[in-house]
N, C-alpha and C. Protein backbone atom coordinates (compact mmCIF):
# COMPACT_ATOMS: atom_id res chain seq x y z
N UNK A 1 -41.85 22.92 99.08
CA UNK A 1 -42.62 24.08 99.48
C UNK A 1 -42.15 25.28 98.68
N UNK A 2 -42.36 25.29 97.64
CA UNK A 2 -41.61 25.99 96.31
C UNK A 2 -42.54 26.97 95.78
N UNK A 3 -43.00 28.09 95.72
CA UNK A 3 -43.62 29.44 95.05
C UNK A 3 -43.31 30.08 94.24
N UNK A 4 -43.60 30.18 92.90
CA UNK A 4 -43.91 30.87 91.67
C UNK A 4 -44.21 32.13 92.19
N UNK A 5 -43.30 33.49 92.60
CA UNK A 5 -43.88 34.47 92.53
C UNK A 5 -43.55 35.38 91.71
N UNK A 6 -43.37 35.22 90.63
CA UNK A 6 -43.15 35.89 89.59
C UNK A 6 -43.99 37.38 89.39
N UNK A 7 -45.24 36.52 89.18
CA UNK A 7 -46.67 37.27 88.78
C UNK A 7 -46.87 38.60 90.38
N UNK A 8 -46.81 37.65 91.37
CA UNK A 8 -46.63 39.10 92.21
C UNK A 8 -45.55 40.10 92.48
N UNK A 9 -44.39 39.55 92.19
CA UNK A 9 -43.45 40.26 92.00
C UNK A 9 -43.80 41.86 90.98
N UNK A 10 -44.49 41.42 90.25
CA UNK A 10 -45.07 42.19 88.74
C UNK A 10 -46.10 43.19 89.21
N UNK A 11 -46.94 42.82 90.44
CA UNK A 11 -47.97 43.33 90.88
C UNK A 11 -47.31 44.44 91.88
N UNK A 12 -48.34 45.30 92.06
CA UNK A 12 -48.24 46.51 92.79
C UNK A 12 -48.00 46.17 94.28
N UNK A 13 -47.24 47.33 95.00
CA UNK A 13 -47.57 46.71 96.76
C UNK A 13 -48.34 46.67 97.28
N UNK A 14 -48.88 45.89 98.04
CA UNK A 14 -49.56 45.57 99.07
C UNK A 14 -50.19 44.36 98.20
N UNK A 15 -49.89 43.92 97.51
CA UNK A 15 -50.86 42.83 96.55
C UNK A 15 -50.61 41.33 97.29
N UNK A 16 -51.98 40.55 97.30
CA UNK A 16 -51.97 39.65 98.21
C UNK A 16 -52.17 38.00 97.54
N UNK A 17 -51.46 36.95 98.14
CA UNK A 17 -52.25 35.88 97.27
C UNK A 17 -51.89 35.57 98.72
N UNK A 18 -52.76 33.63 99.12
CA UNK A 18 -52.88 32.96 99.74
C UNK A 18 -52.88 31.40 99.18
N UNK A 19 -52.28 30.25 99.75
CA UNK A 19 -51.97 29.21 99.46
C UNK A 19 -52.06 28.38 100.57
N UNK A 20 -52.83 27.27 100.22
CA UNK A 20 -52.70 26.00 101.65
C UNK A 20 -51.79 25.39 100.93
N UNK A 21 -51.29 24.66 101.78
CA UNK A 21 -49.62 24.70 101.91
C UNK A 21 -50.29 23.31 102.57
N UNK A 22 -49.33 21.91 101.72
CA UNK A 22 -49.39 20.23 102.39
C UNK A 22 -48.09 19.50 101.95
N UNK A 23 -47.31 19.97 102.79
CA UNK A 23 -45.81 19.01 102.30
C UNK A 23 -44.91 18.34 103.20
N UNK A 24 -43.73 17.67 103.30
CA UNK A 24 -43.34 16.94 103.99
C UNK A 24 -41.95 17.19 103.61
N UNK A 25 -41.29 17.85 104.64
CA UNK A 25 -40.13 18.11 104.62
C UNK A 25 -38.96 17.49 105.71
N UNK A 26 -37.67 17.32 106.09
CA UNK A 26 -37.07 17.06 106.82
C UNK A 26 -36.73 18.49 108.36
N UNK A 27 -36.84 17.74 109.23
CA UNK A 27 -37.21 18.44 110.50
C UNK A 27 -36.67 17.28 111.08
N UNK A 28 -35.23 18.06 112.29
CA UNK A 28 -34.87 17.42 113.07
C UNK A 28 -34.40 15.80 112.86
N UNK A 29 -34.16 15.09 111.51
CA UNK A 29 -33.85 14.51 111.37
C UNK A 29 -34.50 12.74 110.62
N UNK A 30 -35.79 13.48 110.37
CA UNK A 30 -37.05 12.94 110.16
C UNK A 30 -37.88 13.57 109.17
N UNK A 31 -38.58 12.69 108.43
CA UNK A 31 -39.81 13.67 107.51
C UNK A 31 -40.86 13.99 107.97
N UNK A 32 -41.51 15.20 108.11
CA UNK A 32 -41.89 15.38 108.64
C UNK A 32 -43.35 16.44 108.05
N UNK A 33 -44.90 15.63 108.08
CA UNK A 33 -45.82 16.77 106.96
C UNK A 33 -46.35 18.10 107.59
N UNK A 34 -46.15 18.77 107.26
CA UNK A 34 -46.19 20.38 107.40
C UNK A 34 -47.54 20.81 106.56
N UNK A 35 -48.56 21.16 106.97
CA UNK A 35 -50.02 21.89 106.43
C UNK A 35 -50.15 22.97 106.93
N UNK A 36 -50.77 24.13 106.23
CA UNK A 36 -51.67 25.24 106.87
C UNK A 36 -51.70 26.60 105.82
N UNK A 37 -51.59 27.78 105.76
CA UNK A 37 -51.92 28.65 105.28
C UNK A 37 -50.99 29.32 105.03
N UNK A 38 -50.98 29.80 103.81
CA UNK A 38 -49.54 30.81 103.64
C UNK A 38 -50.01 32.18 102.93
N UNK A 39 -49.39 33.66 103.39
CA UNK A 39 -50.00 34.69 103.00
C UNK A 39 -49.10 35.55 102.46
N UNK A 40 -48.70 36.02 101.53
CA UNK A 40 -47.66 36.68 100.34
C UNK A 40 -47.94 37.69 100.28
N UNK A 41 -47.50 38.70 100.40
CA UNK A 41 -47.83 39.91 99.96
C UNK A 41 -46.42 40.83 99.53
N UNK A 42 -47.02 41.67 98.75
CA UNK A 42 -45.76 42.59 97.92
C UNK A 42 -45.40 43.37 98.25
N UNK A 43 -43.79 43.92 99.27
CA UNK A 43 -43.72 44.96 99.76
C UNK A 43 -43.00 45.29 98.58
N UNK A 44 -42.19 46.30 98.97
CA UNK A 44 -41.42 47.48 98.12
C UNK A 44 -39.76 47.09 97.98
N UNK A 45 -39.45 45.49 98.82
CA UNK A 45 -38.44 45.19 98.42
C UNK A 45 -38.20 43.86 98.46
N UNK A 46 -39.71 43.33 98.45
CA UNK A 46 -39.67 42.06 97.64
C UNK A 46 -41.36 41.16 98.56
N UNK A 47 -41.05 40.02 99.18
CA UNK A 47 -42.41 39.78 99.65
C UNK A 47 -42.35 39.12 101.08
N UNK A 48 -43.35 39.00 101.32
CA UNK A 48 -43.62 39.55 103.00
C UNK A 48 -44.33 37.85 103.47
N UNK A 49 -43.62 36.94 103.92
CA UNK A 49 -44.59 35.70 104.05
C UNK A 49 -45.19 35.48 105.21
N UNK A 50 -46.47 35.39 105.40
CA UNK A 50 -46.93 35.11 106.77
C UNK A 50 -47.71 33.78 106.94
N UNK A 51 -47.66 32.66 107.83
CA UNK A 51 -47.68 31.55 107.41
C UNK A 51 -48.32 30.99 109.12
N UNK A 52 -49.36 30.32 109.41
CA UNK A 52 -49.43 29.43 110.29
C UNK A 52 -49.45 28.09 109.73
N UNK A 53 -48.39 27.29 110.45
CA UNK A 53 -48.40 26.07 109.74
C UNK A 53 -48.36 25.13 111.05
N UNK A 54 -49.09 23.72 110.35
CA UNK A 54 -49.15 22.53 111.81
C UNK A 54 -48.37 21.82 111.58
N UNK A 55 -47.54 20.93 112.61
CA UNK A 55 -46.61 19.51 111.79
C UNK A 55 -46.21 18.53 113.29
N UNK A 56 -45.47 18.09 113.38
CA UNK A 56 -45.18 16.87 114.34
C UNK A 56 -44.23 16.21 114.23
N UNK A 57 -43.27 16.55 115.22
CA UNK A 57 -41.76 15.83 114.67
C UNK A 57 -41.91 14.97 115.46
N UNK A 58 -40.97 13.95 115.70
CA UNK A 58 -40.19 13.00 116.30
C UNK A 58 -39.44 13.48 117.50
N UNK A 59 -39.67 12.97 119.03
CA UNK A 59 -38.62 13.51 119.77
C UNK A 59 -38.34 12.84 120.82
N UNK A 60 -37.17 12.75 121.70
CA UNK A 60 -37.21 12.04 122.62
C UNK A 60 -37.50 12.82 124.13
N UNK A 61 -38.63 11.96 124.96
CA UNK A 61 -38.41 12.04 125.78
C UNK A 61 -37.40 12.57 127.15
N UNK A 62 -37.39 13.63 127.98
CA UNK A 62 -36.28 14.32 128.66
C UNK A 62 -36.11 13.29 129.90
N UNK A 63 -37.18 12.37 130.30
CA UNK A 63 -37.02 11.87 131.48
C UNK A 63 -36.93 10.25 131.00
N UNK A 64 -38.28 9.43 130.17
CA UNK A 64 -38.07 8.68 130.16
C UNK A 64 -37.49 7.71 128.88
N UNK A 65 -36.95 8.71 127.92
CA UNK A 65 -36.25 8.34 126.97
C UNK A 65 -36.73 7.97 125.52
N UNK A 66 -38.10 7.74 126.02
CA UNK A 66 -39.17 7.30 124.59
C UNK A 66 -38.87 8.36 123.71
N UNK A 67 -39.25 7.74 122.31
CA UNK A 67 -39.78 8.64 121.24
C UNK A 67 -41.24 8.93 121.28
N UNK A 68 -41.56 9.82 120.87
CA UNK A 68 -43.07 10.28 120.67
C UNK A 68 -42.94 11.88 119.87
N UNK A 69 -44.20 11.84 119.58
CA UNK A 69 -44.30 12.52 118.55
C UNK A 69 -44.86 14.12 118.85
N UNK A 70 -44.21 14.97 119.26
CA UNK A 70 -44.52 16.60 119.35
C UNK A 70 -45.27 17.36 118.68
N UNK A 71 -46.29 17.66 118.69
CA UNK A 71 -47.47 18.55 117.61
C UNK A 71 -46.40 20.49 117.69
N UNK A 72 -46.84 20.64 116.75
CA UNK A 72 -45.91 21.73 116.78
C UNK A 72 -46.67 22.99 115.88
N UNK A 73 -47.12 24.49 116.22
CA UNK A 73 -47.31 25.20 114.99
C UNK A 73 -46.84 26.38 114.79
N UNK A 74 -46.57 26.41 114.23
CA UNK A 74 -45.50 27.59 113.33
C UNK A 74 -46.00 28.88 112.76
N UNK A 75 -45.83 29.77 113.65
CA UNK A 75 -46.39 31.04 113.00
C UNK A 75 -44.54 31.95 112.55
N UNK A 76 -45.19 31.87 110.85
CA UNK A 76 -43.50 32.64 110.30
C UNK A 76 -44.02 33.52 109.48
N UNK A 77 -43.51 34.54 110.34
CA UNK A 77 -43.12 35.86 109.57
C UNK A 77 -41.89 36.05 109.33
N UNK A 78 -41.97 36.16 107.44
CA UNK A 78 -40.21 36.70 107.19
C UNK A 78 -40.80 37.28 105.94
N UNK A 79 -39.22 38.15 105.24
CA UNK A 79 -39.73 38.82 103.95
C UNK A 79 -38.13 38.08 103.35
N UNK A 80 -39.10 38.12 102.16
CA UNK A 80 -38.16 37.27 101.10
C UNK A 80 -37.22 38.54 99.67
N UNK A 81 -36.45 37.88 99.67
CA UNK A 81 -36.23 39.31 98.75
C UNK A 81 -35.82 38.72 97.19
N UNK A 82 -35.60 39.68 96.19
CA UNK A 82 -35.52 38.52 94.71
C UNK A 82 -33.99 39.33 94.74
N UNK A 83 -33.84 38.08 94.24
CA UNK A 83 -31.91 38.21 93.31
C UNK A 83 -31.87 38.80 92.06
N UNK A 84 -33.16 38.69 91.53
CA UNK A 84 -33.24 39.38 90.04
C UNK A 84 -34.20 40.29 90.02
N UNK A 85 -33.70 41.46 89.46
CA UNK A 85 -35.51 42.17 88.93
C UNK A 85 -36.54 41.40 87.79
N UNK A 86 -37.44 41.27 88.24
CA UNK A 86 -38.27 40.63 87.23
C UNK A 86 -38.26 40.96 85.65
N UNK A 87 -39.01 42.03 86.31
CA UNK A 87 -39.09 43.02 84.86
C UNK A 87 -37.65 42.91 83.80
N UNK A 88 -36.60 43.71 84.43
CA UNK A 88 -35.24 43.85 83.36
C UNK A 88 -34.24 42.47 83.61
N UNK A 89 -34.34 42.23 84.34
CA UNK A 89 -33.75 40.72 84.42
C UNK A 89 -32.01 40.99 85.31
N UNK A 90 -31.93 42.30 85.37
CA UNK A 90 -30.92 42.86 86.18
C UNK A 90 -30.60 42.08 87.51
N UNK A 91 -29.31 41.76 88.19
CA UNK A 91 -29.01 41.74 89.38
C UNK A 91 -29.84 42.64 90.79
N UNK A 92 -29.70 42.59 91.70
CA UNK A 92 -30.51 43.74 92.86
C UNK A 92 -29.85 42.92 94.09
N UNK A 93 -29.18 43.96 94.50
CA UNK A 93 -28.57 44.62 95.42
C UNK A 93 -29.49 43.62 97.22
N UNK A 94 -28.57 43.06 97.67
CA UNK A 94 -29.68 42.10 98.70
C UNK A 94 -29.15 43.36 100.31
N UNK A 95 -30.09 43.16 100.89
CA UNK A 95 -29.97 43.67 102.26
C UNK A 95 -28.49 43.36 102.92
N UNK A 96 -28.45 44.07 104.18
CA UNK A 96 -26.84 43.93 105.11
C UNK A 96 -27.23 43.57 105.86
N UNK A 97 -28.52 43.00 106.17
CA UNK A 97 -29.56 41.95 107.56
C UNK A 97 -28.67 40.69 107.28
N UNK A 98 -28.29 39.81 108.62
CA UNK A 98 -27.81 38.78 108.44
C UNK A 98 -28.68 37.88 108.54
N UNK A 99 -28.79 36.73 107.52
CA UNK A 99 -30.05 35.40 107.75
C UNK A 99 -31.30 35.86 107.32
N UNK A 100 -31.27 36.48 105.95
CA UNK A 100 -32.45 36.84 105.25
C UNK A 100 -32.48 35.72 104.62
N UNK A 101 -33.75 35.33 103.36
CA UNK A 101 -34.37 34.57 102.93
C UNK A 101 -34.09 35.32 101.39
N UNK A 102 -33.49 34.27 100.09
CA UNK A 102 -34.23 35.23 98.69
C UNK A 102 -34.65 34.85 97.85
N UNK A 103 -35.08 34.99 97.00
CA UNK A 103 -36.19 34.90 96.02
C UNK A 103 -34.97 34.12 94.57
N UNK A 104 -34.94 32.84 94.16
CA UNK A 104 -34.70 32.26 93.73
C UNK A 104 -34.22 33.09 91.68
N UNK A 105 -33.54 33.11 90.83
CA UNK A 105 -33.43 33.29 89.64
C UNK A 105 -34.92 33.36 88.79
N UNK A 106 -35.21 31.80 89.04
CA UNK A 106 -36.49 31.47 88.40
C UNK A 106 -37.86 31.98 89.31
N UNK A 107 -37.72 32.96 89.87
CA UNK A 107 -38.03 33.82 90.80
C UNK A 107 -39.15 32.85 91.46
N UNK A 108 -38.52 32.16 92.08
CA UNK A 108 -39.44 31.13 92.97
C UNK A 108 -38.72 31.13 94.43
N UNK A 109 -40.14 31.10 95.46
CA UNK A 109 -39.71 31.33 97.03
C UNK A 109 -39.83 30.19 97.43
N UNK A 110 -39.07 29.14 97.87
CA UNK A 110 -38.76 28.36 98.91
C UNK A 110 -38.79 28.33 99.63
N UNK A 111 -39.80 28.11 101.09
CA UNK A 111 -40.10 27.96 102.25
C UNK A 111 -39.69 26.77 103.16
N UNK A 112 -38.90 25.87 102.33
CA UNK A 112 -38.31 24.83 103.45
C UNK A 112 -37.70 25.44 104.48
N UNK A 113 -36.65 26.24 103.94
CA UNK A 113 -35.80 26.76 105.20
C UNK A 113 -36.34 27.11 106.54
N UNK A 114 -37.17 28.07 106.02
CA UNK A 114 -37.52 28.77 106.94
C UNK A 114 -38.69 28.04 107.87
N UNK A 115 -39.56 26.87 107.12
CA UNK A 115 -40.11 26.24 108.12
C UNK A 115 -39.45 25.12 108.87
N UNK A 116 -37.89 24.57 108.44
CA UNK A 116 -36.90 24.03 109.33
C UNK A 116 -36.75 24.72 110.46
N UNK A 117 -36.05 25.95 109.88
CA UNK A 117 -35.83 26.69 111.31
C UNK A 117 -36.77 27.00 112.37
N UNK A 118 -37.57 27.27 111.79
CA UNK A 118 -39.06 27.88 112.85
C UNK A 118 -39.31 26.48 113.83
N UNK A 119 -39.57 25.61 112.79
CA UNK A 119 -39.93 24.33 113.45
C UNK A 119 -38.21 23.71 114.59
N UNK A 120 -37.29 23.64 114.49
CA UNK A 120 -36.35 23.87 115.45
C UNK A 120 -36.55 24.41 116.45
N UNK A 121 -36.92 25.72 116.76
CA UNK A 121 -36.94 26.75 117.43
C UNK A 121 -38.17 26.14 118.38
N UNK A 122 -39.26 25.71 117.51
CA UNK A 122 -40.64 25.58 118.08
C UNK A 122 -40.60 24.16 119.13
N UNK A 123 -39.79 23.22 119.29
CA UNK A 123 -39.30 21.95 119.70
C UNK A 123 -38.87 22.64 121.18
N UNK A 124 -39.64 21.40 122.01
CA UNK A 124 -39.32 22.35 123.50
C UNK A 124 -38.06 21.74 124.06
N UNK A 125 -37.47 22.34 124.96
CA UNK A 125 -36.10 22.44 125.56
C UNK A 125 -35.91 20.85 125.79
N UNK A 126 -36.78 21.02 126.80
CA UNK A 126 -36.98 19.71 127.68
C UNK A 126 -38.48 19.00 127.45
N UNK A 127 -38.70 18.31 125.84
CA UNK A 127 -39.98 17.98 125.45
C UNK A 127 -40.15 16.50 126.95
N UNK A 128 -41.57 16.72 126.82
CA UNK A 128 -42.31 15.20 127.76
C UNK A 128 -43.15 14.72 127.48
N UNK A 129 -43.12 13.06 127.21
CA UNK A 129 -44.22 12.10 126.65
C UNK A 129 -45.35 12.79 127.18
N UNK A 130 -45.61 12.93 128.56
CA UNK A 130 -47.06 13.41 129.32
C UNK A 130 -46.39 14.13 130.43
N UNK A 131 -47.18 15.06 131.03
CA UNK A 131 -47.08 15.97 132.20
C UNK A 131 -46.51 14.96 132.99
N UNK A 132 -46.89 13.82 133.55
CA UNK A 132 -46.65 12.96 134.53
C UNK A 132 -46.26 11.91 134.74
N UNK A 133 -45.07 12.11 133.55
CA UNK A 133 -44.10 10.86 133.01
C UNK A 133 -42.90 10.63 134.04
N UNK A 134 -42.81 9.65 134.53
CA UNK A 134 -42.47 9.55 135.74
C UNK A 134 -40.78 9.01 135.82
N UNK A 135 -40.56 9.07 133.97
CA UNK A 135 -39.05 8.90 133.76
C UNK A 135 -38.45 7.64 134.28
N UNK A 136 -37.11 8.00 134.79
CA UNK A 136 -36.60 6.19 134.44
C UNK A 136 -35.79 6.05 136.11
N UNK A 137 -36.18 4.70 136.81
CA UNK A 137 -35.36 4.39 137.89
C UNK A 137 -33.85 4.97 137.88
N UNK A 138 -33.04 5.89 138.72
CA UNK A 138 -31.97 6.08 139.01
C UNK A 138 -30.89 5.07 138.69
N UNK A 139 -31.26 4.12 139.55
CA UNK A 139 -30.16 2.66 139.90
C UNK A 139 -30.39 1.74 139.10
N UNK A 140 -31.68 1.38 138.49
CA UNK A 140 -31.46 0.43 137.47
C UNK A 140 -31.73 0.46 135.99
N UNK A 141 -32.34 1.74 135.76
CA UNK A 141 -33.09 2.23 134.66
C UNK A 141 -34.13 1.89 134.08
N UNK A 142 -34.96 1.04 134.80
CA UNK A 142 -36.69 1.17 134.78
C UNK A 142 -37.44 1.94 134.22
N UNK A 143 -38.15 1.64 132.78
CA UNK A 143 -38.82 2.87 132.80
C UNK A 143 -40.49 3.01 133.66
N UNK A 144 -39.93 3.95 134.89
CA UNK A 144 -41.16 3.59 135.94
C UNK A 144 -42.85 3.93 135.20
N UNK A 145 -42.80 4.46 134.46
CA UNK A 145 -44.37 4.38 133.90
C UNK A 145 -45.04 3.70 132.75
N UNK A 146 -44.09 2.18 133.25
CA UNK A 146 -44.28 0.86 132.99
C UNK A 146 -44.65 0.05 134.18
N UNK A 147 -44.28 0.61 135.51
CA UNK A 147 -44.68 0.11 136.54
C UNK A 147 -42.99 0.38 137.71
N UNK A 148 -43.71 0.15 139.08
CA UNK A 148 -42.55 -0.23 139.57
C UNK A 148 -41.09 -1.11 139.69
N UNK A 149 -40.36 -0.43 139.70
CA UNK A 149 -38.72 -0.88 139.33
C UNK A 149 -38.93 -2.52 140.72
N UNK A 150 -37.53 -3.09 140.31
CA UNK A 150 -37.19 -4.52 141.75
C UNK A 150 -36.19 -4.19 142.31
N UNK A 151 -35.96 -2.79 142.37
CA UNK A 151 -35.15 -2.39 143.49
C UNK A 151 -35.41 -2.27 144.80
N UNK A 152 -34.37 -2.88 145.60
CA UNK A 152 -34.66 -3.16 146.91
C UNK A 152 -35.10 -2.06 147.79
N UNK A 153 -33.93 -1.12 148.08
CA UNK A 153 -33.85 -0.03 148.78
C UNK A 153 -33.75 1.16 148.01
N UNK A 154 -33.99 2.34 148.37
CA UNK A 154 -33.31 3.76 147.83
C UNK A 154 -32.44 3.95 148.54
N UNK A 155 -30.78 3.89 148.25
CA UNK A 155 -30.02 4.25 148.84
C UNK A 155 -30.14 6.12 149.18
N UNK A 156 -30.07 6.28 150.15
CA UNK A 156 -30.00 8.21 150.57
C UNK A 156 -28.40 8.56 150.29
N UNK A 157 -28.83 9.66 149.50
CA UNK A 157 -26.86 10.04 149.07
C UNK A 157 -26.39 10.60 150.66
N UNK A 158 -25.12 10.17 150.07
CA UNK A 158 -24.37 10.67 151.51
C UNK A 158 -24.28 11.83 151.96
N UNK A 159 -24.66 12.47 150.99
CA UNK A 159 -24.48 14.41 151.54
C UNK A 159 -25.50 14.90 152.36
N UNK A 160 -26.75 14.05 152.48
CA UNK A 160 -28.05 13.97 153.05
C UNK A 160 -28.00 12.97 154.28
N UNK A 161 -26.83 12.38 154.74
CA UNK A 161 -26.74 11.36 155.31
C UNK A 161 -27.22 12.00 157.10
N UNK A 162 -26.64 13.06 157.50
CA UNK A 162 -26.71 13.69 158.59
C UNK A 162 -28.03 14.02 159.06
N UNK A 163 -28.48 14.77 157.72
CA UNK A 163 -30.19 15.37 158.28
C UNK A 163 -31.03 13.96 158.35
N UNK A 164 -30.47 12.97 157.60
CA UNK A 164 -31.80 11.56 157.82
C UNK A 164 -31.72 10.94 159.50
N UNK A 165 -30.35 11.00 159.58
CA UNK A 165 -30.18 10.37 161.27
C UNK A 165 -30.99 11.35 162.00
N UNK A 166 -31.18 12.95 161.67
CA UNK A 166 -32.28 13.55 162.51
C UNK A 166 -33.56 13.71 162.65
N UNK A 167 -33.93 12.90 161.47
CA UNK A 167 -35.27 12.76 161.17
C UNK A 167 -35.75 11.54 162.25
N UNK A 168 -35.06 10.41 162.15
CA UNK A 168 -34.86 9.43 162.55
C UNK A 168 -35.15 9.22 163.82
N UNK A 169 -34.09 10.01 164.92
CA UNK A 169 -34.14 9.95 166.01
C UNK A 169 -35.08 11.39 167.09
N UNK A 170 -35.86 12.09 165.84
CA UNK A 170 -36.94 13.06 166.52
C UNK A 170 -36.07 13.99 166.72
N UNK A 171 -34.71 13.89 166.76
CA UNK A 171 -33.78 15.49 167.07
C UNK A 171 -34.11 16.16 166.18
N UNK A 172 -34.59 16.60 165.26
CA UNK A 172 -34.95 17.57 164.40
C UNK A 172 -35.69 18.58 164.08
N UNK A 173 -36.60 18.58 165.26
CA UNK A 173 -38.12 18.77 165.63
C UNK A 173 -37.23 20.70 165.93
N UNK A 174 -37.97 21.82 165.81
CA UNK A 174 -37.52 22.99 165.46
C UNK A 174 -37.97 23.23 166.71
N UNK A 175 -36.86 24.29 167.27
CA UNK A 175 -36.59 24.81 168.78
C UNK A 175 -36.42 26.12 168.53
N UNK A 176 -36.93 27.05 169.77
CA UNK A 176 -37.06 28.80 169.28
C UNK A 176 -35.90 28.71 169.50
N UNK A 177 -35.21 29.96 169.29
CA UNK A 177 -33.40 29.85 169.18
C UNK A 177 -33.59 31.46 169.87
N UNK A 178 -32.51 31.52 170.57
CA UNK A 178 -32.50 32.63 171.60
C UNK A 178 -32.66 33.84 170.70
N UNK A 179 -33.36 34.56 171.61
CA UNK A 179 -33.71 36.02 170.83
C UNK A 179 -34.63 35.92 170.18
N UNK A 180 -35.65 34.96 169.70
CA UNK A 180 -36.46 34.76 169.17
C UNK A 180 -37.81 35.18 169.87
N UNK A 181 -39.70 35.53 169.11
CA UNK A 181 -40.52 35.44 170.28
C UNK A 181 -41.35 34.52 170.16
């Protein structure tokens, strides 16, 4: 995902190009193809990328452990800055922003990075095959939305052990409590 911006570098500010953008980069541990639109423009200390991009990593499941595949899209805004002046071929002075992006010798912009990171970021906490993935048996590890587990009983944890005997025997049933109306 490599850009020749030489020629805008050269151009006045606010100067604009646009590029569809179809590549396949590593994300999360996997290759992964990345498409969509990319928008360049020339500020006053280097260039300005604005980018919606689509792609689909690889991920596992939070409940029932599967892999499946996450649609993901990437809106990146960043500004890129050059290491060289074009024109005189001089050094230039980079920003005191930490985790900027820069503009390559052969004054070419590289967008892997930054659609790694974005795409990281964009990967949900707790991704799920489907809304109503019903994850994996406790006790035997079933994955239940394959069907029901051959477990006998649900054991009730013991910390819950008290309120079930009141369920049980109807003592539980809610009584006004003095002072009440």
């Amino acid at each position: 995902m490599r850009v020749n911006v030489s020629g805008l570098l050269k151009s006045a500010i606010g100067s604009m190009r646009s590029y569809s953008i179809s590549d396949t980069i590593s994300i999360s541990g996997g290759d992964s193809l990345v498409q969509g639109e990319v928008s360049l423009v020339r500020t006053d200390r280097g260039i300005l990328v604005k980018a919606k991009l689509h792609t689909e990593v690889k991920v596992t499941c939070s409940r029932c452990l599967n892999l499946f595949s996450s649609p993901l899209t990437l809106n990146i805004v960043e500004e890129y800055f050059p290491i060289i002046d074009v024109n005189s071929g001089a050094l230039l002075s980079l920003p005191d922003e930490p985790g900027y992006f820069t503009i390559d010798e052969q004054h070419t912009l590289d967008l892997t990075e930054a659609v790694r990171q974005y795409a990281l970021l964009a990967i949900p906490m707790k991704p799920l095959c489907r809304e109503d993935c019903a994850g994996l048996c406790p006790t035997c590890g079933h994955d239940l939305n394959q069907g029901p587990c051959d477990c006998l009983s649900k054991e009730i944890d013991p910390r819950w052990s008290k309120l079930s005997r009141l369920l049980q025997t109807g003592d539980g049933l809610v009584t006004k409590q003095k002072g009440t109306k």
